[in-house]
Protein backbone atom coordinates (compact mmCIF):
# COMPACT_ATOMS: atom_id res chain seq x y z
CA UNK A 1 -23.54 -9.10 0.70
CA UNK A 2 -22.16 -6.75 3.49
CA UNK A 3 -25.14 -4.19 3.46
CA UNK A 4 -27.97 -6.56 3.56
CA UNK A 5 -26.49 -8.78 5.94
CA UNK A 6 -26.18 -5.87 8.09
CA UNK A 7 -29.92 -5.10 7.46
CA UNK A 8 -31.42 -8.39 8.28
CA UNK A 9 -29.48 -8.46 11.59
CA UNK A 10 -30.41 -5.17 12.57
CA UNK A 11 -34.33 -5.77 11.93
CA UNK A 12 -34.01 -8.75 14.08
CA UNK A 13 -32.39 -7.37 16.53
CA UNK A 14 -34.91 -4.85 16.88
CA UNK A 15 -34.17 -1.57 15.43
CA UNK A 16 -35.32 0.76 13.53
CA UNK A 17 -33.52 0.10 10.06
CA UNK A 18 -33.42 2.05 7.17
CA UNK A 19 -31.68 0.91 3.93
CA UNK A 20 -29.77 3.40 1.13
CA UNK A 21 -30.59 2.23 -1.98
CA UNK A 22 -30.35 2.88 -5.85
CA UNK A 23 -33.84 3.63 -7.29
CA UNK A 24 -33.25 0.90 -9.67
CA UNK A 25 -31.72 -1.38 -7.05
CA UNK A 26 -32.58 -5.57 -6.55
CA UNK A 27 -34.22 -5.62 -2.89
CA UNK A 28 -35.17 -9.31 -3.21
CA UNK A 29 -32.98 -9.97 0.25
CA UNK A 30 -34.62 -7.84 2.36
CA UNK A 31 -38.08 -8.47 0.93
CA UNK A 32 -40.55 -8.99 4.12
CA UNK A 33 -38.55 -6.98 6.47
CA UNK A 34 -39.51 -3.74 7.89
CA UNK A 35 -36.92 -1.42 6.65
CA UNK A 36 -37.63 2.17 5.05
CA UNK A 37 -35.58 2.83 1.92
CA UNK A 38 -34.09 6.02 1.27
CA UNK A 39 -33.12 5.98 -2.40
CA UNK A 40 -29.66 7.74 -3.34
CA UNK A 41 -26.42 6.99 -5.39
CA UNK A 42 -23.19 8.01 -4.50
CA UNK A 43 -22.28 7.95 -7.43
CA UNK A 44 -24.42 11.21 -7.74
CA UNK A 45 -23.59 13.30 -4.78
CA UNK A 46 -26.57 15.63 -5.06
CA UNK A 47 -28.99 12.70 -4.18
CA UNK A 48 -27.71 12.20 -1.09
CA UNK A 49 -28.64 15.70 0.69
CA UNK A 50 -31.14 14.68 3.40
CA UNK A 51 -30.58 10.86 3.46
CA UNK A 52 -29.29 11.19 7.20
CA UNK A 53 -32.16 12.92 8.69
CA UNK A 54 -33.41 10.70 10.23
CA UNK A 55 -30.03 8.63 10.97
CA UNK A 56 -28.80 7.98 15.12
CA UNK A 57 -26.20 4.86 13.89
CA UNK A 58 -24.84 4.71 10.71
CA UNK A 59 -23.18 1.42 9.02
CA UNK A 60 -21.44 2.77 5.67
CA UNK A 61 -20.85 -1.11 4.08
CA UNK A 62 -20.66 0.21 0.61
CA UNK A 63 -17.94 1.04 -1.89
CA UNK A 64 -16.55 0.60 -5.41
CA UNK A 65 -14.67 -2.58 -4.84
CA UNK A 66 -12.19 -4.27 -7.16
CA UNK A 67 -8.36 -4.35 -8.62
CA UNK A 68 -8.82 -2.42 -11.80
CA UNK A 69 -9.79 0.56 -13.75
CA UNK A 70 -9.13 4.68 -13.18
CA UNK A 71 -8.24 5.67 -9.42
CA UNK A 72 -10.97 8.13 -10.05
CA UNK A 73 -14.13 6.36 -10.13
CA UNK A 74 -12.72 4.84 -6.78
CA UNK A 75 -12.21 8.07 -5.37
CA UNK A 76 -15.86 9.69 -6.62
CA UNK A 77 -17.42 6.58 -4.55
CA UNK A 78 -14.85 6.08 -1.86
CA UNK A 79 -14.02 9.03 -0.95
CA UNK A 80 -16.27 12.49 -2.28
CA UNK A 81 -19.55 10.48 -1.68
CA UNK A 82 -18.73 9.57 1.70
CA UNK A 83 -17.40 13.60 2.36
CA UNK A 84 -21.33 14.49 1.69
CA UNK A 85 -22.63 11.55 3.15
CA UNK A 86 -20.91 13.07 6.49
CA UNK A 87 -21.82 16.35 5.82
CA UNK A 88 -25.36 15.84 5.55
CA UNK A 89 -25.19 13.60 9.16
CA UNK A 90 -23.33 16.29 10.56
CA UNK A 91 -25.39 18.89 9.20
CA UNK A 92 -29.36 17.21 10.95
CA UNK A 93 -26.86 16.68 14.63
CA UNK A 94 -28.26 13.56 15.60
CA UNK A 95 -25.52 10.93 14.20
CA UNK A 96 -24.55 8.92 17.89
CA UNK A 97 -21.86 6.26 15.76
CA UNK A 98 -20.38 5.97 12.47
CA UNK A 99 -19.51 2.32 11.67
CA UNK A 100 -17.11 3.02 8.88
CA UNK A 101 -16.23 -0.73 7.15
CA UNK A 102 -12.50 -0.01 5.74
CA UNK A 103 -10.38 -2.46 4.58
CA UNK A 104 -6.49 -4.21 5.83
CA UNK A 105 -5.58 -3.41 2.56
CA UNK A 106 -5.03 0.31 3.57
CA UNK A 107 -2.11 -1.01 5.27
CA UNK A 108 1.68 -0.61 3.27
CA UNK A 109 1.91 -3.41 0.79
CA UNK A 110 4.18 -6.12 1.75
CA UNK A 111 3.96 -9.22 4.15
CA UNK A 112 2.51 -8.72 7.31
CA UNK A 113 2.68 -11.25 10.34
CA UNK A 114 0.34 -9.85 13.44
CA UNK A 115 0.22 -6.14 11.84
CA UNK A 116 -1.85 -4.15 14.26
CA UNK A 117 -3.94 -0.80 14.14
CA UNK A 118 -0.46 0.62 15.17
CA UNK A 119 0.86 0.16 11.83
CA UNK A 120 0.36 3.39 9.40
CA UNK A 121 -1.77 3.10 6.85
CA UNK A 122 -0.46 4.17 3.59
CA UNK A 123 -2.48 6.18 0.18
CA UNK A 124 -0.07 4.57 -1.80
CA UNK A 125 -2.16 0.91 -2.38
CA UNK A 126 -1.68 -1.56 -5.14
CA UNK A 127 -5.00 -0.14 -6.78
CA UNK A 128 -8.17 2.40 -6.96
CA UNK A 129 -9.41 0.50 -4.49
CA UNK A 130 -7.12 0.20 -1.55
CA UNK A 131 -5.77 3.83 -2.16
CA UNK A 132 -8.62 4.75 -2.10
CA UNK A 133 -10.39 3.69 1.04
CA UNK A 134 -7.31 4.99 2.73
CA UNK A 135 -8.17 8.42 1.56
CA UNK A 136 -11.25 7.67 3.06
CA UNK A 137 -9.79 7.21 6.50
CA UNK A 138 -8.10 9.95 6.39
CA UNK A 139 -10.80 12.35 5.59
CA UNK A 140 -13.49 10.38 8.31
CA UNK A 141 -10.60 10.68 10.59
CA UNK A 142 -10.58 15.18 9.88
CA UNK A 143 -14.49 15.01 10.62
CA UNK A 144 -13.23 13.24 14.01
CA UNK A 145 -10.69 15.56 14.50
CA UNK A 146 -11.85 18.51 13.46
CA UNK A 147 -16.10 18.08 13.65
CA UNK A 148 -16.02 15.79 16.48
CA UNK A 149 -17.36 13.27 14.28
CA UNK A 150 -18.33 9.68 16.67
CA UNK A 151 -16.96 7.10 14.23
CA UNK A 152 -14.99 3.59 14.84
CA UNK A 153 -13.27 2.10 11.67
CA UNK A 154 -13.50 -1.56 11.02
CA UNK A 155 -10.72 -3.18 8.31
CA UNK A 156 -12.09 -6.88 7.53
CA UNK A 157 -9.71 -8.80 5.30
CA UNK A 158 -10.52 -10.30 1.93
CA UNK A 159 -14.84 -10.50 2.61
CA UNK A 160 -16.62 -13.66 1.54
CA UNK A 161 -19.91 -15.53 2.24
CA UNK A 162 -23.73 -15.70 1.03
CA UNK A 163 -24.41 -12.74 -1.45
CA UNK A 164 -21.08 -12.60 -2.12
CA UNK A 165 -20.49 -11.99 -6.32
CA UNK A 166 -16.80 -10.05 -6.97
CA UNK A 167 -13.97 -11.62 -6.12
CA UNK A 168 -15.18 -15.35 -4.49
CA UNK A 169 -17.33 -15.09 -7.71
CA UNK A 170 -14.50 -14.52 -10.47
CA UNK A 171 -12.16 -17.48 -8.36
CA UNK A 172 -15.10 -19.57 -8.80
CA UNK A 173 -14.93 -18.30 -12.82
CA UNK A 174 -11.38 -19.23 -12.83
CA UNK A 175 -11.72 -22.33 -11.27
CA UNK A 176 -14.29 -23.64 -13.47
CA UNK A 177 -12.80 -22.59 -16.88
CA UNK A 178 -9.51 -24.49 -15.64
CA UNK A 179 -7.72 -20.98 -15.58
CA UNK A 180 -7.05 -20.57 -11.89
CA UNK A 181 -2.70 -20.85 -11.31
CA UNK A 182 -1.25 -20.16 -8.09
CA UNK A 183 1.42 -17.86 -8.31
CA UNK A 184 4.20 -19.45 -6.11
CA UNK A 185 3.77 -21.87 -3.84
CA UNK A 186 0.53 -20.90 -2.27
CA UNK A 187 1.84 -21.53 1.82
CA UNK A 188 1.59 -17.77 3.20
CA UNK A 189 -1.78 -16.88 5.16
CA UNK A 190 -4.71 -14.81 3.82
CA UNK A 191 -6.65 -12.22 5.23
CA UNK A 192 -10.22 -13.87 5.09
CA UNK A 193 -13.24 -12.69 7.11
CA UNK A 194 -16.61 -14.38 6.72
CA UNK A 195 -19.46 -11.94 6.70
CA UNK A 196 -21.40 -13.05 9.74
CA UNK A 197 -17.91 -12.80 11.69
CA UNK A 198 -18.04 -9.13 10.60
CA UNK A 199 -21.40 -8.46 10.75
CA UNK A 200 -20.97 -9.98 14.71
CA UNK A 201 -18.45 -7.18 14.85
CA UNK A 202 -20.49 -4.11 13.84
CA UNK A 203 -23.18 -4.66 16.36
CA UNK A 204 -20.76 -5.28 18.78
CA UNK A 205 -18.94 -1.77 18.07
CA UNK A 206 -22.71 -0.14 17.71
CA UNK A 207 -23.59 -1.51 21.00
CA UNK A 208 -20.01 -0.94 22.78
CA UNK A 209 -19.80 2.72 24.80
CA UNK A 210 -16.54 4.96 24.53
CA UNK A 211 -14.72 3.09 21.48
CA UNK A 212 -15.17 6.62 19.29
CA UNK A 213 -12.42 7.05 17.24
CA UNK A 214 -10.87 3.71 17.21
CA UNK A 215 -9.77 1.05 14.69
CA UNK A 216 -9.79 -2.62 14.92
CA UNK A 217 -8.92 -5.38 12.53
CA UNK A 218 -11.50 -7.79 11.89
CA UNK A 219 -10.84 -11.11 10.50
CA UNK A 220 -11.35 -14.89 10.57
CA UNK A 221 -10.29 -16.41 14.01
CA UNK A 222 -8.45 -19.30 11.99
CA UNK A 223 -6.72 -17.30 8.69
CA UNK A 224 -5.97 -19.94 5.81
CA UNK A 225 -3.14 -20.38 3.30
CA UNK A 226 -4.10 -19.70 -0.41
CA UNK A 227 -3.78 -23.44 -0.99
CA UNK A 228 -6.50 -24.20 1.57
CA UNK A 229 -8.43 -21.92 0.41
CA UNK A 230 -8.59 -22.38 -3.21
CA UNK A 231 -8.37 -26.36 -3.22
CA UNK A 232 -11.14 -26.03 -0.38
CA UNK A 233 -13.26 -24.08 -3.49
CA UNK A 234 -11.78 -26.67 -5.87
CA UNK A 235 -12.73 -29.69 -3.78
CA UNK A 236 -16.10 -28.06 -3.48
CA UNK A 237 -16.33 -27.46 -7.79
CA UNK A 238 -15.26 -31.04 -8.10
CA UNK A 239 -12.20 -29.52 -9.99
CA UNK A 240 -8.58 -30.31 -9.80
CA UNK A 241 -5.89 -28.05 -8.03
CA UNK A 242 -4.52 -25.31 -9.81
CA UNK A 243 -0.90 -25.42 -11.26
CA UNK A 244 1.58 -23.21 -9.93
CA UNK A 245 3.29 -19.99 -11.88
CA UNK A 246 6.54 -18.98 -10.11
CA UNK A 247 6.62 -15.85 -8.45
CA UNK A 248 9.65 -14.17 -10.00
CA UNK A 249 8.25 -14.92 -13.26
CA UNK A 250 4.87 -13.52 -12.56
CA UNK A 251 7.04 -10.32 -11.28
CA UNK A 252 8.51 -10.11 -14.52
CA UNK A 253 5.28 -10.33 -16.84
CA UNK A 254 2.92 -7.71 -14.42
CA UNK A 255 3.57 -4.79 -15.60
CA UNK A 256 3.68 -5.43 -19.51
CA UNK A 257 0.72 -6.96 -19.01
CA UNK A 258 -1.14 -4.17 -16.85
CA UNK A 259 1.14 -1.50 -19.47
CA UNK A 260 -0.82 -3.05 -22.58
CA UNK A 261 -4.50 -3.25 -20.95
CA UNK A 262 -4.32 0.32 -20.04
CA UNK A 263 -2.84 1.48 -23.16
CA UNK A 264 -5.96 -0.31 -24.63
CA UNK A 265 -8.71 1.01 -22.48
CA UNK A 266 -9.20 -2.37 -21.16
CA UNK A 267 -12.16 -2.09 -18.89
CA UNK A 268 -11.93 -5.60 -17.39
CA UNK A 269 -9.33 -6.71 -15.27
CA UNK A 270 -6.36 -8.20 -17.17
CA UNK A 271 -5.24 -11.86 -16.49
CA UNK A 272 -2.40 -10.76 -13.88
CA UNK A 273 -2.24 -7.35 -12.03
CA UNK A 274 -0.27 -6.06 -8.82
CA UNK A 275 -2.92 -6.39 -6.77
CA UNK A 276 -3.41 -10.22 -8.03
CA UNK A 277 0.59 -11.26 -6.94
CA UNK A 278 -0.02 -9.69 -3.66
CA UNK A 279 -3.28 -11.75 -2.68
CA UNK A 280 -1.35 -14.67 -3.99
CA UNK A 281 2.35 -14.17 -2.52
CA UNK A 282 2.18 -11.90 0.22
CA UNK A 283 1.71 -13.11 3.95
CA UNK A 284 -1.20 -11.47 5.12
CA UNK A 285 -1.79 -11.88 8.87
CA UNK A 286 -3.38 -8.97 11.28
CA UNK A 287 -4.06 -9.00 14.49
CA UNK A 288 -7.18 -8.92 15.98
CA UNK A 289 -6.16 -8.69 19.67
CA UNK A 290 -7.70 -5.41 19.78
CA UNK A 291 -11.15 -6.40 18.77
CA UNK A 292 -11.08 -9.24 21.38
CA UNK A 293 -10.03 -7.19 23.94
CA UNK A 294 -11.94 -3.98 23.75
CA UNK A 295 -15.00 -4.96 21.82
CA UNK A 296 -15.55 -8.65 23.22
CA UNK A 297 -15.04 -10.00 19.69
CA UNK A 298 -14.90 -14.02 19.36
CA UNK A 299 -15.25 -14.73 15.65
CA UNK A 300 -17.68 -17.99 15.60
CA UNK A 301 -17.56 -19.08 11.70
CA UNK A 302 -14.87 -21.25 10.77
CA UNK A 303 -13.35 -20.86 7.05
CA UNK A 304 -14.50 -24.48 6.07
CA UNK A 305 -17.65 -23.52 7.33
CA UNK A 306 -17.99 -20.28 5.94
CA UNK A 307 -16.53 -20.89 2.58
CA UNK A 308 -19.43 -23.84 2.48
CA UNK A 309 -22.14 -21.50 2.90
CA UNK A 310 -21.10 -19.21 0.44
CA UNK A 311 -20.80 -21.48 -2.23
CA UNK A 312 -24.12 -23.27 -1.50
CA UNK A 313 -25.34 -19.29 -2.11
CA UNK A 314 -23.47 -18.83 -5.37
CA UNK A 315 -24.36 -22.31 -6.71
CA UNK A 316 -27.61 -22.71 -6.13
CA UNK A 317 -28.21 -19.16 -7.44
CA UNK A 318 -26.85 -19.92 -10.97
């Protein structure tokens, strides 16, 4: 979603793109454009020696996303791929920006209400996922410290729009099959971020002089509560609005339930983790103030808008 939205804009705008790619990988949304691929995995550390030769900007978009499974095949992706993915820009001296695309969840768990980049991030996270890509700021922010590295970190919230198929795609599941519940009442605010509000963001930060080094939230101008997002989606489905679990008792059944899908080697994600109670019960507002001020952000996609678009995508694919 991220990458080739990123792609797109960039070859319109002008420049000289070139894509990372798997060898095996579906380029059907950039087909037409003129973009060079450079084929590597991170997932396999030795194809990536010499993929930044020929790099001035970089825009690192990907990452093992998701809520469940062993912290290490977050960390072999998250983390040692992007410490030789530096390396090798380092290494050809011609990197000018590092667009590093983190994540809000790398801030403590718990509710937030205006959390600035002030806040510490913590390596403790609800999952392999938001642990970590906090390990990843902290090692992009040794190459700044220590290899004068030019980067700027961005930390959207929870990413949605065209191309979109993890977690929009598995609500959509949910909703469908009649087994989405809210878990409590569904009133606190969510961290949503449309892509093109994002993607607006990167350019800006590419395009923005003496902002090395810095962080800045980026999110939805207008951030939602679960219930207007999800009966939005609902509404959309033509399905009815999900019941409601109570929180304490979702508290209570977590962690047998995440205790008996990992003593089973359960690969997919169980019907309630951590991570799920905290997208559903924890107020989750961050500031962008920052991004307006220094970068000139203005987010120009509304969620009602944005949430349309991406479903029109996701439908009209299947």
């Amino acid at each position: 979603m991220l990458g080739s939205a990123v792609a797109r804009r960039a070859a319109a705008a002008g420049y000289a793109v070139q894509a990372m790619v798997r060898a095996n990988s579906d380029r059907r949304s950039l087909a037409g454009l003129p973009i060079t691929y450079v084929e590597a995995d991170l997932e396999e550390p030795e194809t990536l020696a010499g993929a930044f030769s020929q790099a001035d900007l970089v825009v690192h978009t990907a990452a093992q996303v998701g809520d469940w499974g062993p912290v290490e095949k977050y960390r072999a992706v998250n983390v040692v791929a992007l410490e030789h993915m530096l390396a090798d820009a380092e290494r050809h001296g011609r990197l000018k920006l590092w667009v590093h695309i983190s994540t809000v969840g790398v801030y403590t768990p718990g509710h937030h209400y205006g959390t600035d980049e002030s806040a510490p991030r913590s390596v403790q996270g609800l999952d392999g996922y938001t642990q970590t890509k906090a390990e990843a700021e902290v090692v992009l922010q040794q190459h700044v410290q220590e290899h004068g590295l030019p980067a700027v970190v961005l930390r959207p919230g929870f990413l949605y729009g065209p191309g979109e198929r993890h977690g929009l795609k598995r609500m959509v599941e949910k909703l469908q099959a009649g087994k989405m519940k809210f878990i409590g009442p569904g009133d606190k605010l969510f961290h949503n971020t449309y892509v093109d509000n994002l993607v607006d963001a990167i350019f800006l930060a590419l395009e923005k002089p003496g902002i090395e080094g810095q962080t800045y939230n980026i999110l939805d101008a207008r951030l939602v509560t679960r219930q207007e997002f999800i009966h939005t989606m609902a509404d959309y489905l033509g399905k009815p609005h999900p019941g409601h679990v109570p929180e304490r008792l979702a508290r209570v059944l977590v962690r047998p339930i995440e205790r008996i899908a990992r003593l089973r080697g359960r690969v997919t994600t169980p019907p309630l983790t951590s991570n799920m109670i905290r997208y559903m019960t924890y107020n989750l507002d961050f500031s962008i103030e920052k991004a307006r001020r220094e970068l000139g952000y203005q987010p120009r996609v509304d969620f009602r808008e944005g949430i349309r678009v991406a479903l029109d995508d996701m439908v009209n694919e299947a």
